[in-house]
N, C-alpha and C. Protein backbone atom coordinates (compact mmCIF):
# COMPACT_ATOMS: atom_id res chain seq x y z
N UNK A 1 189.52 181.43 -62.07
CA UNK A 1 189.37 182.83 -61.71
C UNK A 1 187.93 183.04 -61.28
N UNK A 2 187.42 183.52 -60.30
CA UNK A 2 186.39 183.80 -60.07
C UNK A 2 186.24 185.46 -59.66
N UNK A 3 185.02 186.05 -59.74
CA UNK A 3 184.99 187.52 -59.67
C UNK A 3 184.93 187.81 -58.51
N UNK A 4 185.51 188.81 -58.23
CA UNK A 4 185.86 189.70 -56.71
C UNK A 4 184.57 190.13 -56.29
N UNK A 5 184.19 190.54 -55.10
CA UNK A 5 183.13 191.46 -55.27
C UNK A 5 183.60 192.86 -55.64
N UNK A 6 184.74 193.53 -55.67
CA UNK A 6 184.96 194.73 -56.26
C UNK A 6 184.77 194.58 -57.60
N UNK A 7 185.25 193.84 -58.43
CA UNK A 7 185.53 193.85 -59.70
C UNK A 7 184.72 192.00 -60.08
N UNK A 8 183.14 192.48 -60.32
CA UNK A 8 182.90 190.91 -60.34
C UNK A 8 182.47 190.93 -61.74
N UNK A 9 182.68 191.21 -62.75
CA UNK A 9 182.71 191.31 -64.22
C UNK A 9 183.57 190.98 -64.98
N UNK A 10 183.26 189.53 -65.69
CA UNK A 10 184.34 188.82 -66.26
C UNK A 10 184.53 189.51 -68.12
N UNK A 11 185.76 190.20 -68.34
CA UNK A 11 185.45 190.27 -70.00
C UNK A 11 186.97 189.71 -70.49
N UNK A 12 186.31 188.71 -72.21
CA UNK A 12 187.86 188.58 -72.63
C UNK A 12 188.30 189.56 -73.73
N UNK A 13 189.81 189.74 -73.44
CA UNK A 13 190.14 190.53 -74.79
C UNK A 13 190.83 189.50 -75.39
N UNK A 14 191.08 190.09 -76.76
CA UNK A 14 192.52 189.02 -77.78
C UNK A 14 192.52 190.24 -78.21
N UNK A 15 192.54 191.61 -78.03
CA UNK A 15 193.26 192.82 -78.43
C UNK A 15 193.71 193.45 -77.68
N UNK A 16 193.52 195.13 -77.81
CA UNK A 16 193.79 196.66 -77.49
C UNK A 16 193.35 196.26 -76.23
N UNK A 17 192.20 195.77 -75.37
CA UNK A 17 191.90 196.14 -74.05
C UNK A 17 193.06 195.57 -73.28
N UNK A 18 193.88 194.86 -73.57
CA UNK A 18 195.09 193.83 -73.23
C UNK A 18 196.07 195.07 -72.86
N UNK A 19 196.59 195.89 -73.62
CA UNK A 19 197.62 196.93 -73.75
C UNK A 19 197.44 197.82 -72.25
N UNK A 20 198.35 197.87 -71.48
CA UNK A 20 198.75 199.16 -70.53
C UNK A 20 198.03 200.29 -70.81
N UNK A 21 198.60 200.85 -71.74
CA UNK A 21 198.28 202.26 -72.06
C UNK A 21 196.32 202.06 -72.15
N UNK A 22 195.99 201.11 -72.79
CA UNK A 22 194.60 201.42 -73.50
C UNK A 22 193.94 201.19 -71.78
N UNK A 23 194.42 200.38 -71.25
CA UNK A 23 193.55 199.86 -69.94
C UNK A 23 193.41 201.19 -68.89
N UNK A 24 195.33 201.73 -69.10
CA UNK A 24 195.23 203.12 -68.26
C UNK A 24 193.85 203.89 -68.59
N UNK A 25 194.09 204.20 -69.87
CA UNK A 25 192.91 205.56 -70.33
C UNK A 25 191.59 204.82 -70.08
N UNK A 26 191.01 203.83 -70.27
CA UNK A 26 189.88 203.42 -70.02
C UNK A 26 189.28 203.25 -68.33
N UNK A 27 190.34 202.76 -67.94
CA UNK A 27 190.10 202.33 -66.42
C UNK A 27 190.93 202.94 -65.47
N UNK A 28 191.92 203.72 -65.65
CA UNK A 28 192.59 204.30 -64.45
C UNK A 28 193.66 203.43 -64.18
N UNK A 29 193.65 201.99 -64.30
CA UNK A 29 194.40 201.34 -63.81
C UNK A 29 194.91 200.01 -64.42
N UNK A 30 195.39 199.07 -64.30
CA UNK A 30 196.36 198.19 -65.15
C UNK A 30 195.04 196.62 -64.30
N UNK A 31 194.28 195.98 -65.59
CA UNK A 31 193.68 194.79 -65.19
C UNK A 31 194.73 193.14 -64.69
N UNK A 32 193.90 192.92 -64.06
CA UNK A 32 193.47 191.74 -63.33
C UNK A 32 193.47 190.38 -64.59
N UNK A 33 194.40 189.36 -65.18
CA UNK A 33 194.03 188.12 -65.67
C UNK A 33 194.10 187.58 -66.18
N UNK A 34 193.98 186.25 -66.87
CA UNK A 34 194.67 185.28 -66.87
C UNK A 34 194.31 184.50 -68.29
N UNK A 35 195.07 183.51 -68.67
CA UNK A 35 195.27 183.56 -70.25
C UNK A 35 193.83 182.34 -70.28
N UNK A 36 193.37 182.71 -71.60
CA UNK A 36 192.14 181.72 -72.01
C UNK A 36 191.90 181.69 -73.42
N UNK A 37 190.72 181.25 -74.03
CA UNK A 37 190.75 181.27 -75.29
C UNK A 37 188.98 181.06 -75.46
N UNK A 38 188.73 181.56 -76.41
CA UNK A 38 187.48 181.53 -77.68
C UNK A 38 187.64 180.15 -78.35
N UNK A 39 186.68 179.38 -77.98
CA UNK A 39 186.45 178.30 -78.83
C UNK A 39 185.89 178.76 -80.24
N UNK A 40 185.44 178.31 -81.32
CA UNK A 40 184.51 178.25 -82.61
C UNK A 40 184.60 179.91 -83.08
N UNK A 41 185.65 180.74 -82.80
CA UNK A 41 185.69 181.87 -83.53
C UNK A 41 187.11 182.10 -84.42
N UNK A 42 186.90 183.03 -85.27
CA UNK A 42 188.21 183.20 -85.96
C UNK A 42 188.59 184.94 -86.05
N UNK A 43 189.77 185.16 -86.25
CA UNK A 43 189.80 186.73 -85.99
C UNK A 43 190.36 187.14 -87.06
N UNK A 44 190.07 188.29 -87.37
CA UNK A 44 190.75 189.36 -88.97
C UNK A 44 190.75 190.75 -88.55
N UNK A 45 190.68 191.18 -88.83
CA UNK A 45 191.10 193.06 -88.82
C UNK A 45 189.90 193.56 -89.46
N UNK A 46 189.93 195.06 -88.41
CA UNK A 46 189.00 196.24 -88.84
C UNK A 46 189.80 197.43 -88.66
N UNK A 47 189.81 198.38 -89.97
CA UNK A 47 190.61 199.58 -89.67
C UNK A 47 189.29 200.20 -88.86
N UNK A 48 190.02 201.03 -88.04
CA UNK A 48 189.77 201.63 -86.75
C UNK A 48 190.35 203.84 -87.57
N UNK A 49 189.11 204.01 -87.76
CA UNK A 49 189.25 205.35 -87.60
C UNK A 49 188.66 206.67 -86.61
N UNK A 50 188.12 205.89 -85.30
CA UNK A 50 187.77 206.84 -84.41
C UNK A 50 189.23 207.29 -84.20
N UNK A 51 189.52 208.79 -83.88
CA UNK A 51 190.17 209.50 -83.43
C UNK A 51 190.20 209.12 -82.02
N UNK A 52 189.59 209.35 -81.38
CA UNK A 52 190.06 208.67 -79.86
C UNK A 52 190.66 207.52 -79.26
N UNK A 53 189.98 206.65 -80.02
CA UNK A 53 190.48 205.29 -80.40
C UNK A 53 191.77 204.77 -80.48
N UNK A 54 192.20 205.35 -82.03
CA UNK A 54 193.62 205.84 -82.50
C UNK A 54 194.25 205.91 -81.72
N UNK A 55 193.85 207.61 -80.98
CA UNK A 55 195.49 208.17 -80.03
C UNK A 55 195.52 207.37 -78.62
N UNK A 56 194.22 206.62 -78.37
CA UNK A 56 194.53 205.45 -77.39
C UNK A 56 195.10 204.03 -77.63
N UNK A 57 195.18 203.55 -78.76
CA UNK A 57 195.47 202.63 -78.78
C UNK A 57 197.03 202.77 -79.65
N UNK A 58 197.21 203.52 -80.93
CA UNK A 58 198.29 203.89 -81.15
C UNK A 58 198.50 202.75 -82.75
N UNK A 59 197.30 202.49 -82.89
CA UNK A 59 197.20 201.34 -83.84
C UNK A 59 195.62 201.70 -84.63
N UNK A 60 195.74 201.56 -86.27
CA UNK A 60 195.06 202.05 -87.18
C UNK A 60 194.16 200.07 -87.44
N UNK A 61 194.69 199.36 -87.23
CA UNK A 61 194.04 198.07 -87.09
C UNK A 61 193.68 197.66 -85.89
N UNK A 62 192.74 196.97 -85.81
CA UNK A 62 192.70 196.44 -84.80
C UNK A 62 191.77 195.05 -84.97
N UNK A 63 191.81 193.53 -83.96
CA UNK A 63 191.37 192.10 -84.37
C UNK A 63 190.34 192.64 -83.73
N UNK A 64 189.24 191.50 -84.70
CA UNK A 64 187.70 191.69 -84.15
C UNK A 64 187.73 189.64 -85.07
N UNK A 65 186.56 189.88 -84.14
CA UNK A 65 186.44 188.00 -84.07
C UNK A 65 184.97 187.82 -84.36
N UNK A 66 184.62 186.59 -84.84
CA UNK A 66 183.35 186.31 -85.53
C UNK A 66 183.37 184.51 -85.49
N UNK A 67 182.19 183.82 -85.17
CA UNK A 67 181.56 182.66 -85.25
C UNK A 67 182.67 182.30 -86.03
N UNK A 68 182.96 181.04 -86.19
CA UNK A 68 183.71 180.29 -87.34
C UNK A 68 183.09 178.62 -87.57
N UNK A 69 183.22 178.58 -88.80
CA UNK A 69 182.13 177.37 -89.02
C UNK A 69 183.04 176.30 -88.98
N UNK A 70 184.15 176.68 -88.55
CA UNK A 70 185.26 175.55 -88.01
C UNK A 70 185.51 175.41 -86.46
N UNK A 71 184.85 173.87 -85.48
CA UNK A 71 184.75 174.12 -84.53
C UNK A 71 186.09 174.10 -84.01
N UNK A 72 187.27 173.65 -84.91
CA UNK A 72 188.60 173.74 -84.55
C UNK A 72 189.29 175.32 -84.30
N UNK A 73 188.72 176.04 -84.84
CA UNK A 73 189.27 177.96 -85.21
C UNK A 73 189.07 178.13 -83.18
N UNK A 74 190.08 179.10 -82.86
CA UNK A 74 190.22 179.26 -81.48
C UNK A 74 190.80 180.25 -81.66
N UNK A 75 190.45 181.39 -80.40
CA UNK A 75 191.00 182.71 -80.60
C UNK A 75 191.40 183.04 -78.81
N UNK A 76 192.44 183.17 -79.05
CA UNK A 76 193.38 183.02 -77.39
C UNK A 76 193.40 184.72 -76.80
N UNK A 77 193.49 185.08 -76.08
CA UNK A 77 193.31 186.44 -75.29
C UNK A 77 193.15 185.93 -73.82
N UNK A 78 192.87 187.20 -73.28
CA UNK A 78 193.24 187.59 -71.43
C UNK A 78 191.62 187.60 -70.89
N UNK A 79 191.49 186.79 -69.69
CA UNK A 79 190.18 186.88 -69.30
C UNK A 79 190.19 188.00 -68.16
N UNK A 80 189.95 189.31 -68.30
CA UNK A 80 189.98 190.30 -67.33
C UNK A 80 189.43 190.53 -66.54
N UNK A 81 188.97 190.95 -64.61
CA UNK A 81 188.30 191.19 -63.81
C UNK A 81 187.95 192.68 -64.16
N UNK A 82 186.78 193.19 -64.19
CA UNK A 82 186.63 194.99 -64.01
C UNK A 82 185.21 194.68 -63.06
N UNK A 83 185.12 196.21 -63.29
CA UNK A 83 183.99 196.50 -62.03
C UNK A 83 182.22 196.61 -63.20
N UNK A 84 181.36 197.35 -63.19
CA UNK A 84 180.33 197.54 -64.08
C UNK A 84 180.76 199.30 -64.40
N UNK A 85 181.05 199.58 -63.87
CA UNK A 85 181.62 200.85 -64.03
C UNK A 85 182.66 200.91 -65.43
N UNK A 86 183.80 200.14 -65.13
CA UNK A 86 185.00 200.05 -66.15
C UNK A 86 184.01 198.53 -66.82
N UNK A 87 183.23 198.09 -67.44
CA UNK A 87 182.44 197.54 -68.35
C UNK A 87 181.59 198.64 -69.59
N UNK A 88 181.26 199.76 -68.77
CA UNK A 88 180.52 200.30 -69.67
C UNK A 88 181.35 201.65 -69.91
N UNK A 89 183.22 201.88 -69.51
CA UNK A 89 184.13 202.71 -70.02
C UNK A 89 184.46 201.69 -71.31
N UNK A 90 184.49 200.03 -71.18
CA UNK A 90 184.90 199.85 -72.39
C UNK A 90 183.69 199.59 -73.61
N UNK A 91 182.66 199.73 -73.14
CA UNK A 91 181.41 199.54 -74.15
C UNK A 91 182.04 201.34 -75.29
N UNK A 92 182.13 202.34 -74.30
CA UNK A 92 182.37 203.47 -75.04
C UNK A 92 183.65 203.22 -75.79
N UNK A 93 184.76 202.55 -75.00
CA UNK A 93 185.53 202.96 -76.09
C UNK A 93 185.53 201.46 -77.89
N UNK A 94 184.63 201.06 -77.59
CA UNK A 94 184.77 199.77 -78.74
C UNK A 94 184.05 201.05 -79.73
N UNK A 95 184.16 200.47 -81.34
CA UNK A 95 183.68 201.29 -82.23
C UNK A 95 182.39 200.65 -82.57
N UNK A 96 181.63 201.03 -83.24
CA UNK A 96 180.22 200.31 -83.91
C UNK A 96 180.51 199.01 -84.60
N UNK A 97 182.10 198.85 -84.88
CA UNK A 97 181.85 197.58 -85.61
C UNK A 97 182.21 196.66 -84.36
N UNK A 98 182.16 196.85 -83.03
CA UNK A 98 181.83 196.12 -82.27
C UNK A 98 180.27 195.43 -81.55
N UNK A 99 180.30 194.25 -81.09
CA UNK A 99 178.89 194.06 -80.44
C UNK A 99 179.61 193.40 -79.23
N UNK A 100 179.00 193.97 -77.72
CA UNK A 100 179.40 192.96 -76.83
C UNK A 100 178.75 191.55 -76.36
N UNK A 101 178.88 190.64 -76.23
CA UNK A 101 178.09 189.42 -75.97
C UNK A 101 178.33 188.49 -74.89
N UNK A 102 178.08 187.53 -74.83
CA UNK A 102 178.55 186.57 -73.28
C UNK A 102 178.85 184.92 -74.31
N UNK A 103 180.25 184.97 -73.87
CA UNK A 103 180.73 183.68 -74.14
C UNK A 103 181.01 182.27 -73.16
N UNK A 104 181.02 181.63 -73.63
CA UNK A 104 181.58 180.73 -72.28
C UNK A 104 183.28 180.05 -73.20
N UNK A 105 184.11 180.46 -72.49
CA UNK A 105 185.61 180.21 -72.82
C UNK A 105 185.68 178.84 -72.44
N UNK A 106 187.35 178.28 -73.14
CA UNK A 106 188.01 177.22 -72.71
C UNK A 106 187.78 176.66 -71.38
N UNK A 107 187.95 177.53 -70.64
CA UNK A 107 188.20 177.05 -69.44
C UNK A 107 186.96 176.99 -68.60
N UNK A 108 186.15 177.39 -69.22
CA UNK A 108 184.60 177.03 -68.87
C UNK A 108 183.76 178.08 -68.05
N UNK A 109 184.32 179.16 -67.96
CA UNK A 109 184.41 180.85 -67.62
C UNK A 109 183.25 181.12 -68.29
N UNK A 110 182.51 182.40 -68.19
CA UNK A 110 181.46 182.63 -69.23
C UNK A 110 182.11 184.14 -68.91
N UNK A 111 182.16 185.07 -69.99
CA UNK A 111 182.98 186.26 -70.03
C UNK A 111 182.25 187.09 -70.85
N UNK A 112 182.60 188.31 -71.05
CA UNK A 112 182.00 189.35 -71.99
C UNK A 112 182.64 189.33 -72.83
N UNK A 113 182.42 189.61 -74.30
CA UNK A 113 183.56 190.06 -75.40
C UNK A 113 182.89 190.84 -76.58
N UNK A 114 184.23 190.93 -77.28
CA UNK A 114 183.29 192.28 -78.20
C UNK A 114 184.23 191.65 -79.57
N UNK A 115 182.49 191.39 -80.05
CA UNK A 115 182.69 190.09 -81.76
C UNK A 115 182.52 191.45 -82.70
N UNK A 116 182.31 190.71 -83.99
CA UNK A 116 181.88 191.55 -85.14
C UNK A 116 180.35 191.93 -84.56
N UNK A 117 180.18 193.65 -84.89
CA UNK A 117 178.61 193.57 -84.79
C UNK A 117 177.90 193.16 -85.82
């Protein structure tokens, strides 16, 4: 996958940014991409009590991912195209217990994602 010039901003999800509905309300429109994975991380749950959040996503949990001291732990999700525009609609909608960062995936991609902060 390489970035468009419309949409040249690589981010991965393994959650909510994945979902129709959440991508509608964030971006207007249904993303761009293709399956990959998180090497050396592992994923668990954070209850999620922003109200906005909530009635966008429709889910009181949600996976958040963190370093794992097992280089075997792998965390699989969607490598998405957006623009810088729909990058910093999803910076707003992540909660504080998010941080966004730059990974380099499986497939040797380097992507945005949003770990434990």
């Amino acid at each position: 996958m390489t970035p468009s010039a419309e949409y040249p901003v690589l981010l991965f999800s393994y959650g909510t940014l994945q979902d129709k509905a959440v991508q509608l309300a964030n971006f207007g429109r249904e993303l761009v991409g293709q399956a990959d994975q998180m090497l050396g991380y592992s994923q668990a749950w954070v209850e999620i009590t922003d109200p906005q959040v909530l009635a966008t996503s429709g889910k009181t949990h949600h996976p958040i991912v963190t370093p794992s001291s097992n280089a075997e732990d792998s965390v699989a999700g969607m490598v998405l195209q957006i623009s810088e525009a729909e990058l910093a609609a999803a910076d707003a909608y992540e909660v504080a217990d998010y941080k966004r960062v730059a990974v380099t995936l499986a497939s040797g991609l380097t992507a945005w994602v949003y770990v434990r902060a």
